[in-house]
C-alpha atoms as a PDB file:
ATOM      1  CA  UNK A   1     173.857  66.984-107.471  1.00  0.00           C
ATOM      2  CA  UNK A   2     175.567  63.425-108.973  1.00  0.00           C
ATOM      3  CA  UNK A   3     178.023  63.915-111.265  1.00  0.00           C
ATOM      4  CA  UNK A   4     179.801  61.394-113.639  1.00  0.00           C
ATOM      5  CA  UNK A   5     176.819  59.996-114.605  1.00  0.00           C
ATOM      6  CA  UNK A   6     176.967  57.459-117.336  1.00  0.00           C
ATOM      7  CA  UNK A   7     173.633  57.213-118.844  1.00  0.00           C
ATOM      8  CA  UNK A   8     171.733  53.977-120.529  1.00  0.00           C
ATOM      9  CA  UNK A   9     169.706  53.469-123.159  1.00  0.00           C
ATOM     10  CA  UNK A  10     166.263  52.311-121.277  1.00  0.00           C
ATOM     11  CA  UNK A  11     166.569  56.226-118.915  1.00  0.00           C
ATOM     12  CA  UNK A  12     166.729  58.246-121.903  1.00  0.00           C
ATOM     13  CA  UNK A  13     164.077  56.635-124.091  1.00  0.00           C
ATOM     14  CA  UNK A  14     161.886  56.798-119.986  1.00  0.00           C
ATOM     15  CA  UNK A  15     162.791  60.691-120.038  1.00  0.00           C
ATOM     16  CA  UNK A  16     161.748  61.146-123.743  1.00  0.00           C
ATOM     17  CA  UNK A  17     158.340  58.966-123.883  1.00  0.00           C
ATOM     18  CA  UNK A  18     155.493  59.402-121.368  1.00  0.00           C
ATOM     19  CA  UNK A  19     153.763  56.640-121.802  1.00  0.00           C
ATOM     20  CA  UNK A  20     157.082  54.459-120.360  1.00  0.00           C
ATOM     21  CA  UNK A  21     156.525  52.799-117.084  1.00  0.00           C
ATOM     22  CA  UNK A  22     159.594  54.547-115.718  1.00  0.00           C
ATOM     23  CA  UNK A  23     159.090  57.997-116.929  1.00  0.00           C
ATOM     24  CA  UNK A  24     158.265  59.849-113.854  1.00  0.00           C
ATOM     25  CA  UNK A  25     161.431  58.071-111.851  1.00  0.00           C
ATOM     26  CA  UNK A  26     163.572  59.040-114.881  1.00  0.00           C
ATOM     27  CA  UNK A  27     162.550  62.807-114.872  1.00  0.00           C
ATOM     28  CA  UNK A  28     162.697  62.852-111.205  1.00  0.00           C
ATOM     29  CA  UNK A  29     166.441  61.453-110.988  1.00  0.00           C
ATOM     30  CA  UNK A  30     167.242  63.114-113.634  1.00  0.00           C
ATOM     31  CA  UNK A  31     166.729  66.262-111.819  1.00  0.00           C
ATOM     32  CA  UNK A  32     169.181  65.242-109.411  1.00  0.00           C
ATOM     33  CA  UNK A  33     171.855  64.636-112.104  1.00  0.00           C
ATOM     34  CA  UNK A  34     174.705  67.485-112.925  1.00  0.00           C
ATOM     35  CA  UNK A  35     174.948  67.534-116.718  1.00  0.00           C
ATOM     36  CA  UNK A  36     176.581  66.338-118.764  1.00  0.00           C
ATOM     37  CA  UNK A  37     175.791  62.972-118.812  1.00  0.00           C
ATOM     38  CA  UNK A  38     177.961  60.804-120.673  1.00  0.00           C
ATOM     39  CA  UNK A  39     177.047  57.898-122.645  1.00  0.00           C
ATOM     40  CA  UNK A  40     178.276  56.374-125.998  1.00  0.00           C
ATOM     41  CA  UNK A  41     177.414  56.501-129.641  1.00  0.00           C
ATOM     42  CA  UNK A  42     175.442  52.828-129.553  1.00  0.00           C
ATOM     43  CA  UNK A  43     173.298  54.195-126.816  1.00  0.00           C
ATOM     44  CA  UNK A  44     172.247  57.471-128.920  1.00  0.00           C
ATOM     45  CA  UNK A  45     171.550  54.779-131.673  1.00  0.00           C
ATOM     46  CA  UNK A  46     169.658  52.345-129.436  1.00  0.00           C
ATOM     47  CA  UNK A  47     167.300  55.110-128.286  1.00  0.00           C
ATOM     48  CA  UNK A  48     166.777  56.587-131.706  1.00  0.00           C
ATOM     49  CA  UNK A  49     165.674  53.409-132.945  1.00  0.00           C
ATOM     50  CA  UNK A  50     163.360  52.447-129.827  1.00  0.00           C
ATOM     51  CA  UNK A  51     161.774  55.949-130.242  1.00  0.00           C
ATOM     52  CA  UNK A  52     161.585  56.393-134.186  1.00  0.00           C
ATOM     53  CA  UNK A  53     157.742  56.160-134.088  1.00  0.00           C
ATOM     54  CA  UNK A  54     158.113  59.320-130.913  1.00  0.00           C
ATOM     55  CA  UNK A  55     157.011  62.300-133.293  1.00  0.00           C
ATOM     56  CA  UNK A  56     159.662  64.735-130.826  1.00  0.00           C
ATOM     57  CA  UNK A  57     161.968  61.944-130.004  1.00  0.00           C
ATOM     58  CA  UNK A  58     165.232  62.772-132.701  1.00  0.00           C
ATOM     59  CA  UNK A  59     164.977  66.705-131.795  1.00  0.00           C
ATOM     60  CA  UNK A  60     164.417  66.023-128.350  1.00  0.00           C
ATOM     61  CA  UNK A  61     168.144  63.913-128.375  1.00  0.00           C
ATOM     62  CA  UNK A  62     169.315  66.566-130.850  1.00  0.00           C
ATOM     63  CA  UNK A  63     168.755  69.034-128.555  1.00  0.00           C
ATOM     64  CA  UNK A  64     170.324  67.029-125.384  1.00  0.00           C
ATOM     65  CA  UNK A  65     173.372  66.685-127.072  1.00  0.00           C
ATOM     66  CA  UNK A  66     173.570  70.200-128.538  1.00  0.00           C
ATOM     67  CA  UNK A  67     172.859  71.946-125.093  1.00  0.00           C
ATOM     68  CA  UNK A  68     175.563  69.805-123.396  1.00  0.00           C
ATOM     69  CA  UNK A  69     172.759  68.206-121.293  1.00  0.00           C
ATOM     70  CA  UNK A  70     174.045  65.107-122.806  1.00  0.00           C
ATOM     71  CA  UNK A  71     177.302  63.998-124.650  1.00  0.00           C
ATOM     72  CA  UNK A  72     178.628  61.224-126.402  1.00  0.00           C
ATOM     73  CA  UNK A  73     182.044  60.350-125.008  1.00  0.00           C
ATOM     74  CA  UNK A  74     182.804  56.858-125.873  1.00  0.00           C
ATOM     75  CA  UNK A  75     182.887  55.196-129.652  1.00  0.00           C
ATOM     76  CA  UNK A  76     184.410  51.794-129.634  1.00  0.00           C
ATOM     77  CA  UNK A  77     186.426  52.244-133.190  1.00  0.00           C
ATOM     78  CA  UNK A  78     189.761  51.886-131.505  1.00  0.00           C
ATOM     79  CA  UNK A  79     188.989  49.720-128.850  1.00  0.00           C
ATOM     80  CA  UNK A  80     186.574  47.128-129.746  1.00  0.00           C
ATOM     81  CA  UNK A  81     188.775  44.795-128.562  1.00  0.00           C
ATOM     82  CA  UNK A  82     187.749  45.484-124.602  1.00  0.00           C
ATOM     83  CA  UNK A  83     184.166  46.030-125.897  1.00  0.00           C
ATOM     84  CA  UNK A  84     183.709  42.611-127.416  1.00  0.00           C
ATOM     85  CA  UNK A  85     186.242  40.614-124.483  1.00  0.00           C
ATOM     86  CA  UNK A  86     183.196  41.965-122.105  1.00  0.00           C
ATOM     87  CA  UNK A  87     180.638  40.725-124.504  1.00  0.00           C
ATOM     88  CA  UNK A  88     182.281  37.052-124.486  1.00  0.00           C
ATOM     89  CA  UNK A  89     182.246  37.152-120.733  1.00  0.00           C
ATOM     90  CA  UNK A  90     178.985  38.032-119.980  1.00  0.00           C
ATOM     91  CA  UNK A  91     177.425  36.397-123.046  1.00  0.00           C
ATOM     92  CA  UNK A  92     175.084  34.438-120.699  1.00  0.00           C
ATOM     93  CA  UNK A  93     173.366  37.727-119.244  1.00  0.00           C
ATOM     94  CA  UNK A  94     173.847  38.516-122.198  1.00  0.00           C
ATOM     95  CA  UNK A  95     175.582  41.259-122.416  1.00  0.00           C
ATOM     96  CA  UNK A  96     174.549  44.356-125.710  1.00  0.00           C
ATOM     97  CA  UNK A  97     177.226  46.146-127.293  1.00  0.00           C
ATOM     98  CA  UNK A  98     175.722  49.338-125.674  1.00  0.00           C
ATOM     99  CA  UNK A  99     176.228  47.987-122.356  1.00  0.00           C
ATOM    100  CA  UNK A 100     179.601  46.669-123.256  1.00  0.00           C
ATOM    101  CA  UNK A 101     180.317  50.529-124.334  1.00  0.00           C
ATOM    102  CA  UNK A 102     179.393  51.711-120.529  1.00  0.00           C
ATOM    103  CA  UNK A 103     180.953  49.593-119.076  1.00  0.00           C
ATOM    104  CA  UNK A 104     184.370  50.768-120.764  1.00  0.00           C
ATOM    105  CA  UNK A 105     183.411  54.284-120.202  1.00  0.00           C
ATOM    106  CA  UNK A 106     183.811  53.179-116.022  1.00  0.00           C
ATOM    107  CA  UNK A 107     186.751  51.461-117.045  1.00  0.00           C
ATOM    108  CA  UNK A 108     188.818  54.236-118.847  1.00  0.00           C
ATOM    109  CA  UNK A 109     187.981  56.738-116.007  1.00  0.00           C
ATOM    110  CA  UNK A 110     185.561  59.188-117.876  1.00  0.00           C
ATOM    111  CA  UNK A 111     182.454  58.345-115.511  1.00  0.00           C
ATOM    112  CA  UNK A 112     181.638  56.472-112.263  1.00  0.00           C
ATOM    113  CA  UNK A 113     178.053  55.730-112.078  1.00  0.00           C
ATOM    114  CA  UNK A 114     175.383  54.333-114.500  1.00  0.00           C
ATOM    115  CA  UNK A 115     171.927  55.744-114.968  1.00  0.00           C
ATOM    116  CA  UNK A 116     170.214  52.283-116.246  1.00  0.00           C
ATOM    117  CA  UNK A 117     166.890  50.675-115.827  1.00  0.00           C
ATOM    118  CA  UNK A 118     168.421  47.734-116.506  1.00  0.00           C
ATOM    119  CA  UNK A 119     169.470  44.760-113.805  1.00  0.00           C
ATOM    120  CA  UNK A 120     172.689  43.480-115.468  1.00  0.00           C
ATOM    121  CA  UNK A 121     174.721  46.814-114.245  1.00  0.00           C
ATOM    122  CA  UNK A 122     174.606  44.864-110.700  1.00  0.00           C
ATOM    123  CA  UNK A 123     176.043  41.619-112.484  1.00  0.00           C
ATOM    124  CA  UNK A 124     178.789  43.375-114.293  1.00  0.00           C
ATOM    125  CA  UNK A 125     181.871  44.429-112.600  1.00  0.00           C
ATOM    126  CA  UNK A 126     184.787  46.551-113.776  1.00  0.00           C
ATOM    127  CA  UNK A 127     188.230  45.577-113.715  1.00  0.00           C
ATOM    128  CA  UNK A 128     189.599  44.013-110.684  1.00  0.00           C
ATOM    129  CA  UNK A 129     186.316  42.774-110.642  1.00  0.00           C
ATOM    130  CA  UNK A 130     184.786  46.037-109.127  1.00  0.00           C
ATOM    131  CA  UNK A 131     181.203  46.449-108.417  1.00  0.00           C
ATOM    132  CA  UNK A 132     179.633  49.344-110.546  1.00  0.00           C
ATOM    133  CA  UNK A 133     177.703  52.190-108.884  1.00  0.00           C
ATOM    134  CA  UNK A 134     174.057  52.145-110.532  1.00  0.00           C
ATOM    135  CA  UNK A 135     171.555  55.332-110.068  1.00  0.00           C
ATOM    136  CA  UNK A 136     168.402  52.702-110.895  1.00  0.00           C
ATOM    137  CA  UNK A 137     164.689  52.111-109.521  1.00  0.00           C
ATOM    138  CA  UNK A 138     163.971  49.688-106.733  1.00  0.00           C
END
């Protein structure tokens, strides 16, 4: 199983909602995934937001968190700094606050590989201009 998983927003809401085009490549990797995941506080609110019409979608992330399936190990309070420097730089992708967030997660050592259905993870590098590992569909 892959550990150090960083997870994104667009996985999550797959897992969560059925009727996403990714669902059933979400629940399959995510079978493959040694909890935790980590991911950051704007993620949790991205997702709750892009599922507050799901009728299970609040308890279902609830319940993530409070089972240690998933936790929230990043908030950008003391370093927003970093988070907003990556923001300028890849304003032409352009680059969410969210994203920014993961990205710092790689950076400060707490994960190694990002969980996204999103195509900017193979745009944005780390610092010394590494690559970041992605765990995303074809």
């Amino acid at each position: 199983m892959t550990s150090g998983v960083i997870l994104d927003t667009g996985p999550l809401v797959a897992i969560i909602d059925q009727d996403e085009q990714h669902h059933d490549w979400a629940i399959s990797q995510l079978q493959t995934i040694a909890p935790p995941l980590l991911t950051c506080d704007a993620v949790l609110a991205e997702a709750c937001y892009l599922l507050r019409k799901h009728p299970t979608a609040i308890k279902q992330i609830e319940s993530y968190c409070s089972t240690g399936v998933l936790t929230s190990c990043y908030s950008a309070g003391d370093d927003l700094e970093s988070v907003f420097a990556l923001m300028r730089k890849y304003r032409d992708a352009p680059m969410s606050f969210a994203d920014a967030c993961l990205v710092r997660i790689i950076e400060t050592g707490a994960g190694r590989i990002v969980f996204t259905l999103d195509g900017h993870f193979k745009i944005y590098r780390q610092k010394g201009r590494r690559r970041i590992d992605t765990i995303a569909p074809d």
